[in-house]
PDB file of N, CA and C in Angstrom:
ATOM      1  N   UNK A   1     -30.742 170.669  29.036  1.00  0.00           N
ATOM      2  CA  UNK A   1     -29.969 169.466  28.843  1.00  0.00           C
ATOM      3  C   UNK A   1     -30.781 168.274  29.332  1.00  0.00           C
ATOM      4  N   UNK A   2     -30.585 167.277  28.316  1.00  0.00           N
ATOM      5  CA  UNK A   2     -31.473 166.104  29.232  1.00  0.00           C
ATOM      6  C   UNK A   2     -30.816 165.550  30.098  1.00  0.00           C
ATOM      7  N   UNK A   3     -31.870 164.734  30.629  1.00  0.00           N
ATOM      8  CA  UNK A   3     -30.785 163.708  31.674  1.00  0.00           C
ATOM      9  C   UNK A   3     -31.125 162.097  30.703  1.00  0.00           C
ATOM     10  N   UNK A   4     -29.647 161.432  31.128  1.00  0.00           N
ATOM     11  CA  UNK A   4     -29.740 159.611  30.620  1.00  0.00           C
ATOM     12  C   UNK A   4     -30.197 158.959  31.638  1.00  0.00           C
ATOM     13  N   UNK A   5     -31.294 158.353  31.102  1.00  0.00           N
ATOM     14  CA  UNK A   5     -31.859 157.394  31.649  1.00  0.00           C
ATOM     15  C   UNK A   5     -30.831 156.410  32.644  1.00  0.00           C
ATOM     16  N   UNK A   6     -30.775 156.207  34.005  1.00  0.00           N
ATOM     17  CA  UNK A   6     -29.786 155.336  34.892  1.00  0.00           C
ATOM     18  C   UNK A   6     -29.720 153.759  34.535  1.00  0.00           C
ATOM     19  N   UNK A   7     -29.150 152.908  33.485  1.00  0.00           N
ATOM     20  CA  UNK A   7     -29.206 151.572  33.387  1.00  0.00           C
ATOM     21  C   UNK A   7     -28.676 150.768  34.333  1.00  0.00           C
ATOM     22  N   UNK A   8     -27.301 151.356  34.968  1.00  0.00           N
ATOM     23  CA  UNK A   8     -26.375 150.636  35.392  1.00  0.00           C
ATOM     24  C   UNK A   8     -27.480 150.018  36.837  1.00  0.00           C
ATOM     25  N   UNK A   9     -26.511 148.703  36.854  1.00  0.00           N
ATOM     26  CA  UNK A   9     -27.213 147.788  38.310  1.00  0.00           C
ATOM     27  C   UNK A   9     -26.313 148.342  39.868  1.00  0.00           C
ATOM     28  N   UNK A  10     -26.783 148.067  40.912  1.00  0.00           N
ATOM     29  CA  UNK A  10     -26.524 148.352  41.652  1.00  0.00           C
ATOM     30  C   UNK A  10     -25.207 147.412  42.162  1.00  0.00           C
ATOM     31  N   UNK A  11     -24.438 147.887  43.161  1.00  0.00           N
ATOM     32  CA  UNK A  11     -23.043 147.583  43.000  1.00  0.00           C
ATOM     33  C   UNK A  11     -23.060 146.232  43.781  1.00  0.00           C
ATOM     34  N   UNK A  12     -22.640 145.451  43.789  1.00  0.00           N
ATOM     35  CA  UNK A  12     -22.481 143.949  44.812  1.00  0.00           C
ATOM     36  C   UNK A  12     -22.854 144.175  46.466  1.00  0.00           C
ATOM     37  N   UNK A  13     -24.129 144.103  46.689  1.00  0.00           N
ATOM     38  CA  UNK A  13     -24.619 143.847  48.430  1.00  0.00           C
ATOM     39  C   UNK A  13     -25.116 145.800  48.734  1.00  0.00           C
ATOM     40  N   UNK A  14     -25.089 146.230  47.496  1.00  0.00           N
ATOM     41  CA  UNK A  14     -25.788 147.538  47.827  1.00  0.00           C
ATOM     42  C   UNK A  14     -27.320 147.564  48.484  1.00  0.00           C
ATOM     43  N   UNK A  15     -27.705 146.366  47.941  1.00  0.00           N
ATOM     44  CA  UNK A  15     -29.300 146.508  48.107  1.00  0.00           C
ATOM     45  C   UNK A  15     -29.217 145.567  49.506  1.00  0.00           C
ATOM     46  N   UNK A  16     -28.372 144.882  49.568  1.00  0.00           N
ATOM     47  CA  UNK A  16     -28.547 143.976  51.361  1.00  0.00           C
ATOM     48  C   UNK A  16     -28.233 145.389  52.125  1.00  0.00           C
ATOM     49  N   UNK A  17     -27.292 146.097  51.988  1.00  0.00           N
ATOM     50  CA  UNK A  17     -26.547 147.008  52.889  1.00  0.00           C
ATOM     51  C   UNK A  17     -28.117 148.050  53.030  1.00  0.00           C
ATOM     52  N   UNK A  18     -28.770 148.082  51.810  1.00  0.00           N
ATOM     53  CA  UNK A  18     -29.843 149.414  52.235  1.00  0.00           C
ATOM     54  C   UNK A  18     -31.073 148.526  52.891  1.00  0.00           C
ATOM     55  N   UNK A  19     -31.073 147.313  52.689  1.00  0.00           N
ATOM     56  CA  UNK A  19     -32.014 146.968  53.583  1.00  0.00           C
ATOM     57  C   UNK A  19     -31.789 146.908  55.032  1.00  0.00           C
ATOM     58  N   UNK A  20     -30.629 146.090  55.344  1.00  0.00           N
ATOM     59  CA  UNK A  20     -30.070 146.062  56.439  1.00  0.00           C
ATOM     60  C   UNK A  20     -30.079 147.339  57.392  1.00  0.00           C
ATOM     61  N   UNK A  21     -29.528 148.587  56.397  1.00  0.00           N
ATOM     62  CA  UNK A  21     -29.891 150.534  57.250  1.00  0.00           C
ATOM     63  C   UNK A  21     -31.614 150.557  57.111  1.00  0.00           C
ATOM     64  N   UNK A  22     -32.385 150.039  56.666  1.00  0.00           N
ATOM     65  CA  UNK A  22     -33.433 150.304  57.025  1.00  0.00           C
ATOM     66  C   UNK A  22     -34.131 149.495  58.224  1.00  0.00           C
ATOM     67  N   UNK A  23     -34.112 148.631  57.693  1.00  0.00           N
ATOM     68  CA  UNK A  23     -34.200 147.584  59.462  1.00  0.00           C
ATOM     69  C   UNK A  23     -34.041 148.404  60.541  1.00  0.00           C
ATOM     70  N   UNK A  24     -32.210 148.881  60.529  1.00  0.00           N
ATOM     71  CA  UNK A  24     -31.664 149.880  61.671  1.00  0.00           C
ATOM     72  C   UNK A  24     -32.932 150.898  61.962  1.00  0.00           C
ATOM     73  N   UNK A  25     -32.780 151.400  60.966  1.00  0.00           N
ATOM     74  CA  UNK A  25     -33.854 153.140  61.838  1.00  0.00           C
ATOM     75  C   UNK A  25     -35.173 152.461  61.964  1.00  0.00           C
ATOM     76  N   UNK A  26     -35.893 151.251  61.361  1.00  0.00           N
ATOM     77  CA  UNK A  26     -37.264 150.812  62.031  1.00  0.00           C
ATOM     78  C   UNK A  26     -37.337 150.441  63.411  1.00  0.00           C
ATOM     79  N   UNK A  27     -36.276 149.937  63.690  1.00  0.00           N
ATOM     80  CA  UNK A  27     -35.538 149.306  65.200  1.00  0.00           C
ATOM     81  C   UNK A  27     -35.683 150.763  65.920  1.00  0.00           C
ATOM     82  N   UNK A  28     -34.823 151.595  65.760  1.00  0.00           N
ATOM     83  CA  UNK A  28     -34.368 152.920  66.371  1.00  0.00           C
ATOM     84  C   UNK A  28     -35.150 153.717  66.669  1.00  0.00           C
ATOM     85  N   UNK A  29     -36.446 153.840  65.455  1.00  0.00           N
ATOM     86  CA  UNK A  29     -37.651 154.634  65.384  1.00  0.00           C
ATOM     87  C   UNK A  29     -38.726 154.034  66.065  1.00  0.00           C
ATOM     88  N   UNK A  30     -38.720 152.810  66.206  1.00  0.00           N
ATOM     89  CA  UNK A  30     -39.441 151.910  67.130  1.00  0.00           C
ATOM     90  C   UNK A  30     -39.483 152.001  68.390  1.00  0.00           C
ATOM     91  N   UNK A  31     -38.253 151.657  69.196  1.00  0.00           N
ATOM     92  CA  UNK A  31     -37.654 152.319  70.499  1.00  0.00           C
ATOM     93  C   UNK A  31     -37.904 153.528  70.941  1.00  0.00           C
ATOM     94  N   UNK A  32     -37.917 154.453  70.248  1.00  0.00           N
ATOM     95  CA  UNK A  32     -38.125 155.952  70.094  1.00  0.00           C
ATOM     96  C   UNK A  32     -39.367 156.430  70.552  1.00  0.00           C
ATOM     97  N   UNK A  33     -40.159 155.778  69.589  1.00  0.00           N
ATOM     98  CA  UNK A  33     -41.554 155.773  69.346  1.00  0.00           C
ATOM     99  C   UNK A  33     -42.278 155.416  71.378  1.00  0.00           C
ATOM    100  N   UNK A  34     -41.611 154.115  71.658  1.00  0.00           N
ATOM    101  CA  UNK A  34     -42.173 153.444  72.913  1.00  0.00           C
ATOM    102  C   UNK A  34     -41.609 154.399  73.790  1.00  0.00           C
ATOM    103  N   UNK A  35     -40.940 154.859  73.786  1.00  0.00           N
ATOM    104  CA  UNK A  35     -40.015 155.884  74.611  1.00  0.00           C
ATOM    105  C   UNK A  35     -40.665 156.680  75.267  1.00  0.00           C
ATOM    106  N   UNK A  36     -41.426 157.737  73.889  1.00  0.00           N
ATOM    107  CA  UNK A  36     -41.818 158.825  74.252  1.00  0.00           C
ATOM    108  C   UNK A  36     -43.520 158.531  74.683  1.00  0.00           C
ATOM    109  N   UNK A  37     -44.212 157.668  74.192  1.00  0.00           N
ATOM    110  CA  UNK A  37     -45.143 157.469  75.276  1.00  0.00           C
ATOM    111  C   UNK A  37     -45.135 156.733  76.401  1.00  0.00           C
ATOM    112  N   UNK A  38     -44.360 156.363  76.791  1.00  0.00           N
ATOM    113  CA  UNK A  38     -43.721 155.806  78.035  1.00  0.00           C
ATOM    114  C   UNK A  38     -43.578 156.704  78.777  1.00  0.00           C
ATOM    115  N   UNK A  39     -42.588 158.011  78.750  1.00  0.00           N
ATOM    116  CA  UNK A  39     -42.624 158.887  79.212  1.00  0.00           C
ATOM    117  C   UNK A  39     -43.691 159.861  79.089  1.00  0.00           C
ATOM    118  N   UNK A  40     -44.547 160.091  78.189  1.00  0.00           N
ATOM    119  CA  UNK A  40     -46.067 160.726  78.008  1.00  0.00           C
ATOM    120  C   UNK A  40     -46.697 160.048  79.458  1.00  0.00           C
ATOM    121  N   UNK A  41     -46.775 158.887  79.457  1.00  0.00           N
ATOM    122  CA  UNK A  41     -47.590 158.308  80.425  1.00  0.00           C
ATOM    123  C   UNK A  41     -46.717 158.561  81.996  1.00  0.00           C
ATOM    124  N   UNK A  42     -46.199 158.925  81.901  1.00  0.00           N
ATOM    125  CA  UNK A  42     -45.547 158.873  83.451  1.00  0.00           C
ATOM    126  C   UNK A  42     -45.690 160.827  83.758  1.00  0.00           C
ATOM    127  N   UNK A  43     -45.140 161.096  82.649  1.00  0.00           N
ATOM    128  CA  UNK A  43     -45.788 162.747  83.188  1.00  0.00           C
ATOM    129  C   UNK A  43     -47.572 162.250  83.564  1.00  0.00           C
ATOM    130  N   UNK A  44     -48.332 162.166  82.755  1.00  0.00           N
ATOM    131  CA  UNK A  44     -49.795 161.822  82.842  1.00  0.00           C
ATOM    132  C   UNK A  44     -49.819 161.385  84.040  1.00  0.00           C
ATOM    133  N   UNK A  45     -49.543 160.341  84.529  1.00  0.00           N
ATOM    134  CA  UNK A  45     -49.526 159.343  85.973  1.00  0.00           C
ATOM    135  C   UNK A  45     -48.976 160.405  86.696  1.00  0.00           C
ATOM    136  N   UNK A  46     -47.976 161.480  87.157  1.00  0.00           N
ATOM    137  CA  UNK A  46     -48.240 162.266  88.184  1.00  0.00           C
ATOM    138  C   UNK A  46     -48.739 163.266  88.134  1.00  0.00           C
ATOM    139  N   UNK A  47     -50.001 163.699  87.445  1.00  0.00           N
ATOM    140  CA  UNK A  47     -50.816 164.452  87.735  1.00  0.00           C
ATOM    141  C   UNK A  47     -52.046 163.996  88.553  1.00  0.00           C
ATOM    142  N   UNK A  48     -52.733 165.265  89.095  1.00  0.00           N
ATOM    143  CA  UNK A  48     -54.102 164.676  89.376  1.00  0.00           C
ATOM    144  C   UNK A  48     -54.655 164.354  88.840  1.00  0.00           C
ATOM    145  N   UNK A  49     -55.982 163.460  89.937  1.00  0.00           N
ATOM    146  CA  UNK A  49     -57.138 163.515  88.887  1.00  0.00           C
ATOM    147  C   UNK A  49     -57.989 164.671  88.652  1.00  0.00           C
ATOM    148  N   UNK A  50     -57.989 165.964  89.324  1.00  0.00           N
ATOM    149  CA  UNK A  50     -58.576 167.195  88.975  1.00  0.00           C
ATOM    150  C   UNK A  50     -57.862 167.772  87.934  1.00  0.00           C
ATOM    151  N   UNK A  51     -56.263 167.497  87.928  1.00  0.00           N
ATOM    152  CA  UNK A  51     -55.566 168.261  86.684  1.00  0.00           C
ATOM    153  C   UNK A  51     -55.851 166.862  85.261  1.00  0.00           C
ATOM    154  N   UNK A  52     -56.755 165.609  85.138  1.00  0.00           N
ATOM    155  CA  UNK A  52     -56.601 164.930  84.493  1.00  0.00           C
ATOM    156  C   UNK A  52     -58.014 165.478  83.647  1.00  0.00           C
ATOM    157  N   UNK A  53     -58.681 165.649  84.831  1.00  0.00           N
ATOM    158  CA  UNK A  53     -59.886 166.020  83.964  1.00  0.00           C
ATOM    159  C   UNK A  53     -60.141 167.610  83.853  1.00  0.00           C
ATOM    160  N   UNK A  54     -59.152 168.185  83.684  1.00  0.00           N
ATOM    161  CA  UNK A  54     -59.350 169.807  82.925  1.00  0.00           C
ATOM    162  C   UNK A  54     -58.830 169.220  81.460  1.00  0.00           C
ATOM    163  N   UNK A  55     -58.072 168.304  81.133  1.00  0.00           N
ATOM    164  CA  UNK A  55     -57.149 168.004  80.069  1.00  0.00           C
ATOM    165  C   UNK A  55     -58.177 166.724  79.492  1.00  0.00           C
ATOM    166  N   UNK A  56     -59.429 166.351  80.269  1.00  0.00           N
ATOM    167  CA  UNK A  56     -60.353 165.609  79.218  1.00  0.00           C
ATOM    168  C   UNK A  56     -60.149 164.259  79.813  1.00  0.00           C
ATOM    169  N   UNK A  57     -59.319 163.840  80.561  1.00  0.00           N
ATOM    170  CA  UNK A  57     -58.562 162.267  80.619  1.00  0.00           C
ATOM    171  C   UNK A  57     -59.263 161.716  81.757  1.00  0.00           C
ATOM    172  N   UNK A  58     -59.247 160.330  82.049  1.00  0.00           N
ATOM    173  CA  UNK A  58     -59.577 159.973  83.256  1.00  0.00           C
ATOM    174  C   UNK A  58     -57.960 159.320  83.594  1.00  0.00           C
ATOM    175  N   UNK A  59     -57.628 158.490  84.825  1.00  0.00           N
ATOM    176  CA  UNK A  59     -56.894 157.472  85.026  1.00  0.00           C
ATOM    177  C   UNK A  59     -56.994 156.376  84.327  1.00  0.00           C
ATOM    178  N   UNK A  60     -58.186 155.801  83.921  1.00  0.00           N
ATOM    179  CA  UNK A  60     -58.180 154.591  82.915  1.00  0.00           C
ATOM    180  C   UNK A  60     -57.890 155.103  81.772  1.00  0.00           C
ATOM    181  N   UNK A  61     -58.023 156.056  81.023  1.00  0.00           N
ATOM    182  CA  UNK A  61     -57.781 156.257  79.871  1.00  0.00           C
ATOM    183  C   UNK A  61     -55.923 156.277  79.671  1.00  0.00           C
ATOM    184  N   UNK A  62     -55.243 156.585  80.482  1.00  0.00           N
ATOM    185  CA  UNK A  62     -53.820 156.321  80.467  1.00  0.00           C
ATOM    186  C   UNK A  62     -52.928 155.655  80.045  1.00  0.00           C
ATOM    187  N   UNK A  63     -54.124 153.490  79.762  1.00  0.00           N
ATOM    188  CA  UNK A  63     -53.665 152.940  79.550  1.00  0.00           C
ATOM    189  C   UNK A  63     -53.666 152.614  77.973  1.00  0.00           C
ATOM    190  N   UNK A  64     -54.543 153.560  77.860  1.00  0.00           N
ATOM    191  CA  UNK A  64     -54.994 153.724  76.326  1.00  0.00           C
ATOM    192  C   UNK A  64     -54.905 154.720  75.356  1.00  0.00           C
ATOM    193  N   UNK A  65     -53.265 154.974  75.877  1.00  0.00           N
ATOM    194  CA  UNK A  65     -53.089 155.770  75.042  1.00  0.00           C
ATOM    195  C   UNK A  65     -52.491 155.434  73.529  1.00  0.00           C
ATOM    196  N   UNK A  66     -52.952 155.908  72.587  1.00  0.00           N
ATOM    197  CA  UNK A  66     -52.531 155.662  71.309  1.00  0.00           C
ATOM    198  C   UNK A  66     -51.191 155.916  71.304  1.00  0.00           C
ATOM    199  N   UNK A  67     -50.713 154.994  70.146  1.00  0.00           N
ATOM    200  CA  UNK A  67     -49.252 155.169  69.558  1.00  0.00           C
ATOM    201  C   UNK A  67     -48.593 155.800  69.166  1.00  0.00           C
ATOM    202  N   UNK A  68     -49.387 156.707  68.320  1.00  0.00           N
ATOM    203  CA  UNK A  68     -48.909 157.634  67.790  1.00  0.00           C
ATOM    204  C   UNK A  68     -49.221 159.382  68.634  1.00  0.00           C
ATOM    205  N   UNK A  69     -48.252 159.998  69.355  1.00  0.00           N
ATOM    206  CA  UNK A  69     -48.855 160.575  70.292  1.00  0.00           C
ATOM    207  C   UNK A  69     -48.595 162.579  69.663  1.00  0.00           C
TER     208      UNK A  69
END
């Protein structure tokens, strides 16, 4: 069976409303995002520096940690 091609337009403020939920989870996923290396870095910060450098790291490198973790 085929399918018909979708003509119809989208319904009055459908497309504000899906921008608007996307905003939301960039916000949410954003927060999220800072969160968990925030907390990455604070486990990191109470370790040693002998347990920093079996794992490769120094103390300066801590502050540099990438974003995406």
């Amino acid at each position: 069976m085929a399918m018909a091609p979708n003509t119809r337009t989208a319904p009055f403020g459908a497309i504000a409303t899906l921008n608007l939920v996307n905003l939301f989870e960039g916000v949410v996923k954003s927060v999220s995002d800072w969160n968990t290396k925030r907390q990455t870095q604070s486990i990191l910060a109470s370790l040693s520096d002998r347990e920093l450098a079996d794992i490769g790291l120094c103390r300066a490198d801590l502050d540099n940690l990438p974003s995406q973790l």
